[in-house]
Protein backbone atom coordinates (compact mmCIF):
# COMPACT_ATOMS: atom_id res chain seq x y z
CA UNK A 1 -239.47 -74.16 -109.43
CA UNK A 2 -237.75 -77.26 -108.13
CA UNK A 3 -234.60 -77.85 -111.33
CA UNK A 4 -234.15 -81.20 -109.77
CA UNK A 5 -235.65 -83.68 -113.08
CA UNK A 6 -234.06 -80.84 -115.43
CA UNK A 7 -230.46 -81.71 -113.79
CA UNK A 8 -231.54 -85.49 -114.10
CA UNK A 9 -232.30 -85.37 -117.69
CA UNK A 10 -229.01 -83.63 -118.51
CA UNK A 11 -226.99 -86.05 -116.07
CA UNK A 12 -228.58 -89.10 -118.04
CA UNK A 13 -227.65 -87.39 -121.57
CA UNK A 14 -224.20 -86.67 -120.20
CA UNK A 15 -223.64 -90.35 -119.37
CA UNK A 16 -225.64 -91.39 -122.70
CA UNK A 17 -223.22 -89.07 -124.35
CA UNK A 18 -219.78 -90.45 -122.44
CA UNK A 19 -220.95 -94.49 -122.83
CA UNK A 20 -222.32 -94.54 -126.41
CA UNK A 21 -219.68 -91.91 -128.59
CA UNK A 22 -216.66 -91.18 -126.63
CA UNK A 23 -214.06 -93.09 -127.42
CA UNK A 24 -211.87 -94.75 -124.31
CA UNK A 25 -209.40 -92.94 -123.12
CA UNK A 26 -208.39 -89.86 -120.40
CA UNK A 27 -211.49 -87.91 -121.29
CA UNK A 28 -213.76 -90.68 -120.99
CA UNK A 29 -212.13 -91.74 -117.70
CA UNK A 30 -212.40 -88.14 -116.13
CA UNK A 31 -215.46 -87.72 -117.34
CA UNK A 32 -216.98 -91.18 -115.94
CA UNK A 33 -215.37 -89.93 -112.38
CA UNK A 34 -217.11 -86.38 -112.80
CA UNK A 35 -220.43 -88.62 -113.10
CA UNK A 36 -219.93 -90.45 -110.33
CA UNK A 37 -218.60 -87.56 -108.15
CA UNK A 38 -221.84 -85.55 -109.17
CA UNK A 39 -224.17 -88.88 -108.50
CA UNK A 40 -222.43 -89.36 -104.73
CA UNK A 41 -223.19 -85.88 -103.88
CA UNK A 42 -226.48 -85.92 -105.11
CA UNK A 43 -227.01 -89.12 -102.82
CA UNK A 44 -225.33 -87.55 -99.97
CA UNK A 45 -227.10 -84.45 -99.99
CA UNK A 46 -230.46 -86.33 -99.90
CA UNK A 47 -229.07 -88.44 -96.86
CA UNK A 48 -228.66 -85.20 -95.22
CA UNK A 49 -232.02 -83.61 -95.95
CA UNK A 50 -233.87 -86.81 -94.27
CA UNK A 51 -235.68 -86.01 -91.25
CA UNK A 52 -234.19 -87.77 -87.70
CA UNK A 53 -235.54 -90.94 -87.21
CA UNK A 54 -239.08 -90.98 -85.32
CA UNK A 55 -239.20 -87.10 -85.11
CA UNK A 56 -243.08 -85.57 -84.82
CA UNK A 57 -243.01 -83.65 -87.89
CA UNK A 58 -242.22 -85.76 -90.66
CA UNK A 59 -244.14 -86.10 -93.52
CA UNK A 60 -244.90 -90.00 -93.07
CA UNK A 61 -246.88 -89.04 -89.89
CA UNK A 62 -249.73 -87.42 -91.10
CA UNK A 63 -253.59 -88.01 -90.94
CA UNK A 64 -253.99 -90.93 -93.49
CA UNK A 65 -252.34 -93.56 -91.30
CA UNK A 66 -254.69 -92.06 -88.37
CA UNK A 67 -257.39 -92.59 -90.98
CA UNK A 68 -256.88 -96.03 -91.84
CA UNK A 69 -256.11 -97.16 -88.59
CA UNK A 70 -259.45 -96.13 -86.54
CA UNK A 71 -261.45 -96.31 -90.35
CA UNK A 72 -261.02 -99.59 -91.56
CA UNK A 73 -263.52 -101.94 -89.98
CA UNK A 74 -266.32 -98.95 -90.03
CA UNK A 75 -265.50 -98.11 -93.95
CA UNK A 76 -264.47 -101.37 -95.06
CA UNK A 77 -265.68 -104.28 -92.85
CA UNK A 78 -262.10 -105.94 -92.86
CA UNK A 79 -260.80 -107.28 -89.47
CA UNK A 80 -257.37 -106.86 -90.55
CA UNK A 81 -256.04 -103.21 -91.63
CA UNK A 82 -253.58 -104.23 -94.07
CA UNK A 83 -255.58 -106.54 -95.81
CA UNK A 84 -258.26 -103.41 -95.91
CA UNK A 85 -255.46 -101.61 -97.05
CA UNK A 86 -253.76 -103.16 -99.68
CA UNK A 87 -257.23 -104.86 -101.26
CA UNK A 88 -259.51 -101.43 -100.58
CA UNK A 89 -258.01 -98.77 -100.48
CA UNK A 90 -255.33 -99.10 -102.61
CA UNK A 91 -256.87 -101.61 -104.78
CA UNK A 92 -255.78 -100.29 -108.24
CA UNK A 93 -252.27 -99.31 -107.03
CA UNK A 94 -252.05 -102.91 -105.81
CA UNK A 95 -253.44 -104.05 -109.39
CA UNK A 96 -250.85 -101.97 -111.47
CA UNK A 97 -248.07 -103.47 -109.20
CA UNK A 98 -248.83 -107.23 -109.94
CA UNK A 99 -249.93 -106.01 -113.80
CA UNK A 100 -246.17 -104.88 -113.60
CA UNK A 101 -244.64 -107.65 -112.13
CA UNK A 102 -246.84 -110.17 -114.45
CA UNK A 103 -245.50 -108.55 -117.63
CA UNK A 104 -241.50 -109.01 -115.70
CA UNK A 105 -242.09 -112.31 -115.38
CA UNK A 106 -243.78 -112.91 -119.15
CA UNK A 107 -240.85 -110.88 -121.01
CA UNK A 108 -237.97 -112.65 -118.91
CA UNK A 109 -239.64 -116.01 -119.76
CA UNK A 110 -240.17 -115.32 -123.37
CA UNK A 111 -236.11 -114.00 -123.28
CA UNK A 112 -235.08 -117.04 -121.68
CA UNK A 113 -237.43 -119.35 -124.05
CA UNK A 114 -235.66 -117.82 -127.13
CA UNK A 115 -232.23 -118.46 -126.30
């Protein structure tokens, strides 16, 4: 069982806890360094655990991008492969990402209208 979300969750409460109800002082201070000692080595642990650039076995190199490659005029009858990508198959990914970006743009607007 991977504890890696369970450490996440108690890192956010712990900085929740530190920012919102301790007051400033020593505590606080040491306490904002442990946080940021514990959020470096995270980072640099995961910079470590990448795979070498352009090595055979790594997990971006797998059959899909063979798939889409050689697939795309046969299964889609697009001439260009990202367009069959991004409007075919990954149509509804590609609709949640501008739905997303649509409702950024609507709440900063209505923000910026109010003040």
């Amino acid at each position: 069982m991977d504890l890696t979300p369970v450490f996440g969750v108690a890192l956010l409460l712990l900085m929740a806890y530190v920012f919102f109800y301790l007051p400033v002082g020593r505590i606080r201070q040491l306490l904002v360094v442990v946080i940021i000692l514990i959020i470096s080595y995270a980072l640099l642990i995961t910079v470590a655990e990448m795979p070498t650039f352009g090595a055979e076995d790594v997990p971006a190199r797998n059959y899909v991008a063979e798939r889409y490659i050689e697939g795309t005029v046969r299964e889609t009858g697009a001439v260009n492969a990202i367009t069959a990508v991004i409007m075919d198959y990954r149509a509804f990914d590609t609709l949640g990402e501008v739905t997303v970006l649509f409702v950024a743009i609507a709440a900063a607007l209505a923000t910026l209208r109010a003040h």
